[in-house]
Protein backbone atom coordinates (compact mmCIF):
# COMPACT_ATOMS: atom_id res chain seq x y z
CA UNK A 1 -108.55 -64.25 -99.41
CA UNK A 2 -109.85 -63.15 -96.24
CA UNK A 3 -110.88 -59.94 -94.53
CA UNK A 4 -109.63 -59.27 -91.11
CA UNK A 5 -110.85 -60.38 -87.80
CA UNK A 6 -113.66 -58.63 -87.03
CA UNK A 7 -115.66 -61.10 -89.44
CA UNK A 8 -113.58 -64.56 -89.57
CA UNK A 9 -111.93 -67.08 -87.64
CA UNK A 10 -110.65 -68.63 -90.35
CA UNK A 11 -110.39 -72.95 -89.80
CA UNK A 12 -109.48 -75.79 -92.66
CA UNK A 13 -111.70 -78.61 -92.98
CA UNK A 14 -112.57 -80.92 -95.59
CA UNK A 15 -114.65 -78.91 -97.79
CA UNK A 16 -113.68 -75.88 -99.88
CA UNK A 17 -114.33 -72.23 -98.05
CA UNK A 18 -116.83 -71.32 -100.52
CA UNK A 19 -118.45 -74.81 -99.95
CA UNK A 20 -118.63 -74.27 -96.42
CA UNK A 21 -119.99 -70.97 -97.06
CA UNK A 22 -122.69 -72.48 -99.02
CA UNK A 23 -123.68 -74.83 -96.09
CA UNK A 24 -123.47 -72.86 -93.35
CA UNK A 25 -126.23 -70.60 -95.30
CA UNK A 26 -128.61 -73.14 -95.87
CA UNK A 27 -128.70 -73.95 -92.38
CA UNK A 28 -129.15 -70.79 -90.99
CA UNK A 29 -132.67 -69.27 -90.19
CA UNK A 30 -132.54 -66.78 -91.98
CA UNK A 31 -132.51 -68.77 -95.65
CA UNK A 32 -135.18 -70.81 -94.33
CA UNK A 33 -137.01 -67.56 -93.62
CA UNK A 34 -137.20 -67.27 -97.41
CA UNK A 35 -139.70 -69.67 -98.02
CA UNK A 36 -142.04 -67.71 -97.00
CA UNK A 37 -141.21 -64.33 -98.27
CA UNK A 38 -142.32 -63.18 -101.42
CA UNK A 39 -140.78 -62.59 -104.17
CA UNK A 40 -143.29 -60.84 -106.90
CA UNK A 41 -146.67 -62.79 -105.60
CA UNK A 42 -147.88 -62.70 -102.30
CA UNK A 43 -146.93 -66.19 -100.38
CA UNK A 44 -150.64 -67.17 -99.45
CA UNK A 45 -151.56 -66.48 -102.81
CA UNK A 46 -151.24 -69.98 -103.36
CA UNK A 47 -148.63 -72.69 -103.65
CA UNK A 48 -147.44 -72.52 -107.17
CA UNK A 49 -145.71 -69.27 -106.86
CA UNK A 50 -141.92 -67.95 -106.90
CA UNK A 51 -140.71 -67.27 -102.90
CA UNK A 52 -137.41 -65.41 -102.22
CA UNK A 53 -136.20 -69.20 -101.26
CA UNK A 54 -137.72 -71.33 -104.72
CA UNK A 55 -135.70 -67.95 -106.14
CA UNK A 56 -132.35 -67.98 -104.59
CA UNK A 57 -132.12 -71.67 -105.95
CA UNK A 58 -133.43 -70.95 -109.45
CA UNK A 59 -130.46 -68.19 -109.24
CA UNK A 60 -128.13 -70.84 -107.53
CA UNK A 61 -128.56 -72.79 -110.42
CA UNK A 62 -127.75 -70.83 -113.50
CA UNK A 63 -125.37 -69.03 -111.84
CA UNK A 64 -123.45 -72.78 -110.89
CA UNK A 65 -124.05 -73.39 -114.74
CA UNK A 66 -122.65 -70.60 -115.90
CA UNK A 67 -119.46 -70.77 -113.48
CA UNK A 68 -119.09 -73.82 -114.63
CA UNK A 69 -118.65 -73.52 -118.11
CA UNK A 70 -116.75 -70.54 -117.46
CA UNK A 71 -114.06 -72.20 -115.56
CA UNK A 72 -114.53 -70.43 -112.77
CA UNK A 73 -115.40 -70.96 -108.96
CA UNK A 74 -119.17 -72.66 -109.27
CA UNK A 75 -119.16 -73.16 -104.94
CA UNK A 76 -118.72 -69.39 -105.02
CA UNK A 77 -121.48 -68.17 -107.28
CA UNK A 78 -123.35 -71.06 -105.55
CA UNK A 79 -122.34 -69.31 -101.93
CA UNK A 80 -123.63 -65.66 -103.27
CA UNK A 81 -126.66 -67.17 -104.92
CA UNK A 82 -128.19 -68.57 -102.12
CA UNK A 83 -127.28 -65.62 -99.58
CA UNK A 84 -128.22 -62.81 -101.78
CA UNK A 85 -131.51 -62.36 -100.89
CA UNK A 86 -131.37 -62.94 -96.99
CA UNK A 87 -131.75 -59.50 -96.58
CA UNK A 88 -134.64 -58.71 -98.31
CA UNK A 89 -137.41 -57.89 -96.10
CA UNK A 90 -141.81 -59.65 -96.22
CA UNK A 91 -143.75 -58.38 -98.98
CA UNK A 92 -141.32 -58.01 -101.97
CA UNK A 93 -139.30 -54.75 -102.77
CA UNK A 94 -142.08 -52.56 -100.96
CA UNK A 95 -141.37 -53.77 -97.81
CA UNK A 96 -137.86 -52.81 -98.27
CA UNK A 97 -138.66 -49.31 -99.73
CA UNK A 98 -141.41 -48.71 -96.72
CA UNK A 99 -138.76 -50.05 -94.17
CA UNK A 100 -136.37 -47.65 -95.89
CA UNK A 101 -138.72 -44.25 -96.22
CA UNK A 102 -140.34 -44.91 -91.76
CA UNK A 103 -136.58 -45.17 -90.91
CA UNK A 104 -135.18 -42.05 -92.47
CA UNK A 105 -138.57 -40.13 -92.02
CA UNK A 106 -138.09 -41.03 -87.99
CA UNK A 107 -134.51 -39.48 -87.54
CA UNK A 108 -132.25 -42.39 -88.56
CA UNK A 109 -128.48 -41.91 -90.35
CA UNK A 110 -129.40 -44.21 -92.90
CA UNK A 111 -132.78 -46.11 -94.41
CA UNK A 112 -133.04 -49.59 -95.12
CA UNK A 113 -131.18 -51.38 -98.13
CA UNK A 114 -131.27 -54.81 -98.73
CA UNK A 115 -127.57 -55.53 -100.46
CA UNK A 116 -126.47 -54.44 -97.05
CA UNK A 117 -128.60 -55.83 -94.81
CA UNK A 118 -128.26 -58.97 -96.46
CA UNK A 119 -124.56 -58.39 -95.38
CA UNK A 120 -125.09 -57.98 -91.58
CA UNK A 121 -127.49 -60.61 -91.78
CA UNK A 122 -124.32 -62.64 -92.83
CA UNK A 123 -122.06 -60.68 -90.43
CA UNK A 124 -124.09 -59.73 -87.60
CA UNK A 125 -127.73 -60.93 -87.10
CA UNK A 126 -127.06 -64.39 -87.36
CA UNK A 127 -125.53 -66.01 -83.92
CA UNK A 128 -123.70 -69.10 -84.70
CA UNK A 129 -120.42 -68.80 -82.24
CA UNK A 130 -119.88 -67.38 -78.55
CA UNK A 131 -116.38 -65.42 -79.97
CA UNK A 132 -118.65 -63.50 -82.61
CA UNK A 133 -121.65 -62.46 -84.84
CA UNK A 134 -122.56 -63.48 -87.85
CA UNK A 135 -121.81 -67.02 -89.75
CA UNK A 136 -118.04 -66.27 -90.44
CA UNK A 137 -118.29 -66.66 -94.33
CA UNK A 138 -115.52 -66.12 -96.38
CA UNK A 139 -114.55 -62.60 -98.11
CA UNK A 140 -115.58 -63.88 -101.32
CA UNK A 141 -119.25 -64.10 -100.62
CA UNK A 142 -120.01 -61.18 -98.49
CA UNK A 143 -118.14 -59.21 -101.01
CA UNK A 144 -120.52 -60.50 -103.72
CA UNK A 145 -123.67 -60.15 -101.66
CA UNK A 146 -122.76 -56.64 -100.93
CA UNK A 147 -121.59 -55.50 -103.90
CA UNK A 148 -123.68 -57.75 -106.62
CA UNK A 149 -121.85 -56.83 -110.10
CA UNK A 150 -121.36 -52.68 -109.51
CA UNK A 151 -119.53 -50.79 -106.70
CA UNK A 152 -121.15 -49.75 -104.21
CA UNK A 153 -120.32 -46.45 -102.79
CA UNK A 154 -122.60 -45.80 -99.89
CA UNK A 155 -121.95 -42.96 -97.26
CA UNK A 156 -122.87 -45.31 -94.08
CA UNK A 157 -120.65 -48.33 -95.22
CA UNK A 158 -117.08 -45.99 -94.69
CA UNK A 159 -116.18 -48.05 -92.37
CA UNK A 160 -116.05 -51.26 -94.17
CA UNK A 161 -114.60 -49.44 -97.35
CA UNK A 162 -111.01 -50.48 -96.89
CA UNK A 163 -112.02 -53.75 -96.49
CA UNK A 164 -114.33 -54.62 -99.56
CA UNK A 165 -113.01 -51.89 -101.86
CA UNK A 166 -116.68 -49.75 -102.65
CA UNK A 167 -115.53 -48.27 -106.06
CA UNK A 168 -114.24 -51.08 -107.62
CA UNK A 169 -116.59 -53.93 -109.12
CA UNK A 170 -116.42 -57.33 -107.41
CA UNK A 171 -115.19 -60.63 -108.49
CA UNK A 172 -116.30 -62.30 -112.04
CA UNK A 173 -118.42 -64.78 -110.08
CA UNK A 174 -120.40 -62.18 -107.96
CA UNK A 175 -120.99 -60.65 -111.61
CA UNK A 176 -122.37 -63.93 -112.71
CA UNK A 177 -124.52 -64.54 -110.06
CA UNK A 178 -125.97 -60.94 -110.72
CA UNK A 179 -126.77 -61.82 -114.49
CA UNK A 180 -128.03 -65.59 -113.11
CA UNK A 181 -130.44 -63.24 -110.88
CA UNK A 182 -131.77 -61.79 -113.45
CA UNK A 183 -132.31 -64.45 -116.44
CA UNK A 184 -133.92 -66.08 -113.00
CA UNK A 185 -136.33 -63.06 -112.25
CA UNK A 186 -137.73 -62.51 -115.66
CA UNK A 187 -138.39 -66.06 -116.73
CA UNK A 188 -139.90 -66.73 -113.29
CA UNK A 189 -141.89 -63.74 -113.06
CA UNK A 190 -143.20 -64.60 -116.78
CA UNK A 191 -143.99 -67.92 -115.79
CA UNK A 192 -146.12 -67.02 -112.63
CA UNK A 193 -147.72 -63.83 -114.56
CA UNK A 194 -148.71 -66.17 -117.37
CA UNK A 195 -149.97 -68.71 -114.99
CA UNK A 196 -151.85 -65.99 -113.14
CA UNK A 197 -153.54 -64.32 -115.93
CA UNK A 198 -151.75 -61.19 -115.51
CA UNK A 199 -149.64 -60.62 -118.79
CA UNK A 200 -151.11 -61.14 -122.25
CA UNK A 201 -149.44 -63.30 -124.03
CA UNK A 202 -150.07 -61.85 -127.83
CA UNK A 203 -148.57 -58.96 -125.98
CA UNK A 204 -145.47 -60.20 -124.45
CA UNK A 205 -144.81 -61.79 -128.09
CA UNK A 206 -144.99 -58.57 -129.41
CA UNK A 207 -141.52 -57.59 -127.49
CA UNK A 208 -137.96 -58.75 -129.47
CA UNK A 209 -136.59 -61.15 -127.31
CA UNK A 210 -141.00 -62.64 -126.84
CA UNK A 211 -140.86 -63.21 -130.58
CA UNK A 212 -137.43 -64.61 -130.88
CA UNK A 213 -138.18 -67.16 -127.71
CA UNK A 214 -142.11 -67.54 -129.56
CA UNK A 215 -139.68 -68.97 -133.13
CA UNK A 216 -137.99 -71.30 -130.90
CA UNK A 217 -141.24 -72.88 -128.76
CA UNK A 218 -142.59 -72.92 -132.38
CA UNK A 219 -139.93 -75.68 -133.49
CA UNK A 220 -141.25 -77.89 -130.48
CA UNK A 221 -144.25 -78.04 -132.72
CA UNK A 222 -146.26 -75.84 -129.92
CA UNK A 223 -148.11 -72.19 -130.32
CA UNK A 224 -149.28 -69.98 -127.56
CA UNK A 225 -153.06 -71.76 -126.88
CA UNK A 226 -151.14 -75.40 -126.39
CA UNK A 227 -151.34 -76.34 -122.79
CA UNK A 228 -147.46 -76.47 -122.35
CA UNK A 229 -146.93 -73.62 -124.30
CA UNK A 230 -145.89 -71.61 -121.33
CA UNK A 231 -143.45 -74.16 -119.92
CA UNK A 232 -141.55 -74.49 -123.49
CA UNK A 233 -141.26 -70.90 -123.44
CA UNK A 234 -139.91 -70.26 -120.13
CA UNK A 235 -137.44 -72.87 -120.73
CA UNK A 236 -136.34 -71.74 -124.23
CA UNK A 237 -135.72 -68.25 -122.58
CA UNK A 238 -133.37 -69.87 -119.96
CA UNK A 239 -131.83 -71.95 -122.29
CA UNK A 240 -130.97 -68.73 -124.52
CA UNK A 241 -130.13 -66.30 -122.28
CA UNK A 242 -127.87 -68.57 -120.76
CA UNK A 243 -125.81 -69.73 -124.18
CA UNK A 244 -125.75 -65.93 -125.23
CA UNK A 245 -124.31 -65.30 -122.02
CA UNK A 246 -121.30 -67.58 -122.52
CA UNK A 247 -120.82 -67.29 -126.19
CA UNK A 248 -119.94 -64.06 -125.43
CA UNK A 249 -118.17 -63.91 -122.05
CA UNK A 250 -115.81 -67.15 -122.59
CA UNK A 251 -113.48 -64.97 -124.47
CA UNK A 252 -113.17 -62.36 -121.41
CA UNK A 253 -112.94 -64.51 -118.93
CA UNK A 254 -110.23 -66.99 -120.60
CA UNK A 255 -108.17 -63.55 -120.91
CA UNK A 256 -108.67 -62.60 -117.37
CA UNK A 257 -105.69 -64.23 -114.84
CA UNK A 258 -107.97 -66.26 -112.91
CA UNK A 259 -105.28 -67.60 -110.20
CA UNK A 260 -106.22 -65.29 -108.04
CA UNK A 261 -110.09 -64.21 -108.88
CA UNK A 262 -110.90 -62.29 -105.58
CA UNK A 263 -107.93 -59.94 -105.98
CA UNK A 264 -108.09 -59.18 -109.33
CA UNK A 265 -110.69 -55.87 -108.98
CA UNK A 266 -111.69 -54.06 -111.67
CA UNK A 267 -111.61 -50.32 -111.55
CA UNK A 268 -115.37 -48.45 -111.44
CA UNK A 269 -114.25 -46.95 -115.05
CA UNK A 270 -113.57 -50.91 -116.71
CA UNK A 271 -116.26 -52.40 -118.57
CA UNK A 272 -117.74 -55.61 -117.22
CA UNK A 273 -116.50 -58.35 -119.06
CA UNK A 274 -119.37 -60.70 -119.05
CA UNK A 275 -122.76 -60.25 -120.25
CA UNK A 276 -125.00 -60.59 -123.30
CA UNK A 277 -124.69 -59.38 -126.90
CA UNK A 278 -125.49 -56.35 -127.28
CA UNK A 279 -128.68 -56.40 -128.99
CA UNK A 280 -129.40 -58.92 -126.66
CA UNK A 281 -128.96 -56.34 -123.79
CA UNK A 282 -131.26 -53.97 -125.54
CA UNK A 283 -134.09 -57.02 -126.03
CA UNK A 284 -133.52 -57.73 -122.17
CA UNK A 285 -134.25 -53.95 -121.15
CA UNK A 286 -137.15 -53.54 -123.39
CA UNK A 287 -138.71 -56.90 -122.06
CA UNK A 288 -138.04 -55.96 -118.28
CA UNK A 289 -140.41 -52.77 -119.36
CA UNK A 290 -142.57 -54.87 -120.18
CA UNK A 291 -142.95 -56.42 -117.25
CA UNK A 292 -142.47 -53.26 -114.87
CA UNK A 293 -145.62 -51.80 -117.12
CA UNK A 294 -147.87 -55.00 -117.51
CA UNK A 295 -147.22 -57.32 -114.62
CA UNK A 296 -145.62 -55.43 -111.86
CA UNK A 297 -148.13 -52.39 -111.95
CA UNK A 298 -150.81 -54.30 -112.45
CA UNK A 299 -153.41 -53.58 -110.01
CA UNK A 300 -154.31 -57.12 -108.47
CA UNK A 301 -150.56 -56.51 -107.76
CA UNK A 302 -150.37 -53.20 -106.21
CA UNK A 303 -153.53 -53.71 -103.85
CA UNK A 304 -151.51 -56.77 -102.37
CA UNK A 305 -148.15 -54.15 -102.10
CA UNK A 306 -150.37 -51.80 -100.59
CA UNK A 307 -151.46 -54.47 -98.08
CA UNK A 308 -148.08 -55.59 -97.16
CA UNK A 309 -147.04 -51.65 -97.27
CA UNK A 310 -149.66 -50.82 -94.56
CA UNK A 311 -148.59 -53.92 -92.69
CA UNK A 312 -145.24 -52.96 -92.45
CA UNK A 313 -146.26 -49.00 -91.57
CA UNK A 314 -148.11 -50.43 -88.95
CA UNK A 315 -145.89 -52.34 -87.39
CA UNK A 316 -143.13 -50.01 -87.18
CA UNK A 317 -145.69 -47.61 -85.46
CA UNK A 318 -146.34 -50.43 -83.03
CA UNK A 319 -143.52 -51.26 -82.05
CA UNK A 320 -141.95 -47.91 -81.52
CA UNK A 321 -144.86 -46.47 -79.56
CA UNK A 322 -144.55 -49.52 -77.13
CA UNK A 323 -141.24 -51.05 -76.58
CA UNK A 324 -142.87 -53.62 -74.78
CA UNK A 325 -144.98 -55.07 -77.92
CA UNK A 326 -141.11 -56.24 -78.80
CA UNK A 327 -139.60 -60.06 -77.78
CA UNK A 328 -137.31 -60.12 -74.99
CA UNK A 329 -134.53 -60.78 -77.34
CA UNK A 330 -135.15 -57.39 -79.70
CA UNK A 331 -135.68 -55.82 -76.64
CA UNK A 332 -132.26 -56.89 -74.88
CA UNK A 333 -130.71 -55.37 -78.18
CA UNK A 334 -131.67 -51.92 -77.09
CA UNK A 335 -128.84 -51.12 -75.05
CA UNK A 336 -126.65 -51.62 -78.33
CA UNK A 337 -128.34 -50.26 -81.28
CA UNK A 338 -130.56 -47.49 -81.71
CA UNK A 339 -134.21 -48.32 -81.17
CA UNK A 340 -135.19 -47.63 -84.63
CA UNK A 341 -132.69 -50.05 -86.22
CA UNK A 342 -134.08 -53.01 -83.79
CA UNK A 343 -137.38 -52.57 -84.95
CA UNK A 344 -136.31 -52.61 -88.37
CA UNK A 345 -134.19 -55.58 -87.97
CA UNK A 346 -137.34 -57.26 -85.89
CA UNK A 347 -139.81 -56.56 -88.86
CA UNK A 348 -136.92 -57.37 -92.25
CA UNK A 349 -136.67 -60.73 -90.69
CA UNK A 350 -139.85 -61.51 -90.71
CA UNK A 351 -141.75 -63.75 -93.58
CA UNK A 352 -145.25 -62.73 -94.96
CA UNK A 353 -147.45 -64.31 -92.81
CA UNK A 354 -146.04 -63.77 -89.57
CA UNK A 355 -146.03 -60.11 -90.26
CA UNK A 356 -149.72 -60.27 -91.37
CA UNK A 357 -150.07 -62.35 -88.06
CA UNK A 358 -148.55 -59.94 -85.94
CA UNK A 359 -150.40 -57.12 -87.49
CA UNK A 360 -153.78 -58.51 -86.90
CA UNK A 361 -153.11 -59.38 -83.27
CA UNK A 362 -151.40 -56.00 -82.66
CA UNK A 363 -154.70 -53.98 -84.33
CA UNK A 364 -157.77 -56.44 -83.87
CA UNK A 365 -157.78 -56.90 -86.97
């Protein structure tokens, strides 16, 4: 199923549309952007780290598993995977929240979210074809971008409401691929903190789902001072979440008419029907408290957000005082969108150390 005109020109070839959607993502700029974006550590931290890019294919990856032995459409939660973070901006989630407090502080209708600008990334910034913007993807995946696994009711997207249906949830794969994200996200994030020396690991064990995953490394005859302790662990947590995940979906989704998975909504009101146990749900929130208390707060962390934060500040100060600090291209765009929205576009697109770059040149620093 398609939308309508304004985003496709809709021509067979010998892959599947989500397939094609999938390719014509990985070779745009904007996913290879993402290797150099970060995702929880800054990217010149060093090389081992998580990036928005090393992310979107851990993501890609569970989420293809679990479509897979779901039945469903693995090309589409492969499609979504891999576009879901285009939109995210340098710096992590405070570059997004910075970008979204200078723009609504300086007069604009609406601040800076990235399910939505990952969409007009996908629609609009990226020029591919002379008869329109974007990379003509298939409903399917923008819905799932946009929407992730909730609706999303936002009062500058009315005019795209009829199309992608705000209050209703999206399809079962762009609900997968939201899960994927997240059993992604907090065994990454555990990994790197571990590696980094930020999160104690007598102290993550001390969390439900830590001790459960801790019994399970045990049986590979390893404890928490062995040298691949870490590795075991991570990979145990994967390997759980992921077979809790579709012992108990698989029962949902095999009573769910799948002939036609894109136009089967479900109402805001309908529960989701895949997901975790429930106690497993409960273990997942507790641990992801953990990590917002130990390893996201922690304060080698915050002084690098604060970095990127005054980067980003600075930038946007730049650039609006002086038109003329922008490239002829962002400047060219002028004439069509509001000043303030070019800038922001300029500065979401750009990776960590090109913004750091820019910043240093702009202030002498």
């Amino acid at each position: 199923m398609r939308a309508d005109s304004r985003f496709y020109a809709f021509k067979e070839d010998f892959r599947d549309p989500f397939a094609r959607d999938r390719d014509r993502i990985i070779h745009s700029s904007s996913f290879r952007r993402l290797e150099y974006k970060t995702q929880v550590f800054l990217n010149h931290e060093g090389d081992y780290f998580r990036t928005r890019l090393t992310h979107s294919l851990e993501v890609s990856q569970i989420a293809r598993t679990l479509a897979k032995t779901l039945g469903l459409k693995e090309s589409l939660c492969e499609a979504i995977a891999l576009a879901h973070d285009l939109g995210h901006t340098p710096f992590g989630h405070i570059g997004g929240d910075t970008l979204d407090e200078l723009l609504k502080n300086s007069g604009s209708k609406f601040g800076f979210d990235h399910n939505f600008q990952s969409f007009r990334v996908l629609t609009k910034l990226e020029k591919r074809y002379q008869e329109f913007d974007g990379l003509n993807l298939t409903f399917g995946t923008l819905e799932g971008v946009l929407k992730h696994s909730t609706p999303y009711k936002k009062n500058f997207l009315i005019n795209i409401d009829s199309i992608f249906h705000l209050d209703k949830h999206p399809s079962i794969e762009a609900m997968i691929v939201d899960r994927a994200d997240e059993i992604a996200y907090i065994s990454a994030d555990i990994d790197d903190g571990i590696k980094y020396g930020l999160i104690d690991i007598d102290n993550l064990l001390c969390e439900p789902l830590g001790r459960r995953i801790d019994e399970l490394t045990k049986k590979d005859g390893l404890n928490s001072k062995d040298r691949l302790y870490r590795h075991r662990f991570v990979a145990n947590l994967i390997t759980f979440l992921v077979e809790n995940f579709i012992g108990y979906s698989r029962k949902n989704v095999e009573q769910i008419n799948k002939s036609e998975p894109l136009c089967s909504y479900f109402s805001s009101s309908e529960t989701i029907p895949v997901g975790f146990e429930k106690n497993i749900e409960t273990e997942i929130k507790m641990l992801k408290k953990y990590l917002f208390d130990n390893l996201y707060r922690h304060e080698k962390i915050a002084k690098k957000m604060y970095s990127g934060k005054q980067c980003i500040k600075g930038l946007f100060i730049a650039f609006t005082e002086d038109i003329n600090l922008l490239p002829k291209k962002e400047r060219e765009l002028l004439s069509q969108k509001t000043k303030n929205r070019v800038i922001a576009d300029y500065i979401a697109s750009m990776t960590d150390r090109y913004a750091i770059g820019q910043y240093h040149e702009l202030y002498g620093i």
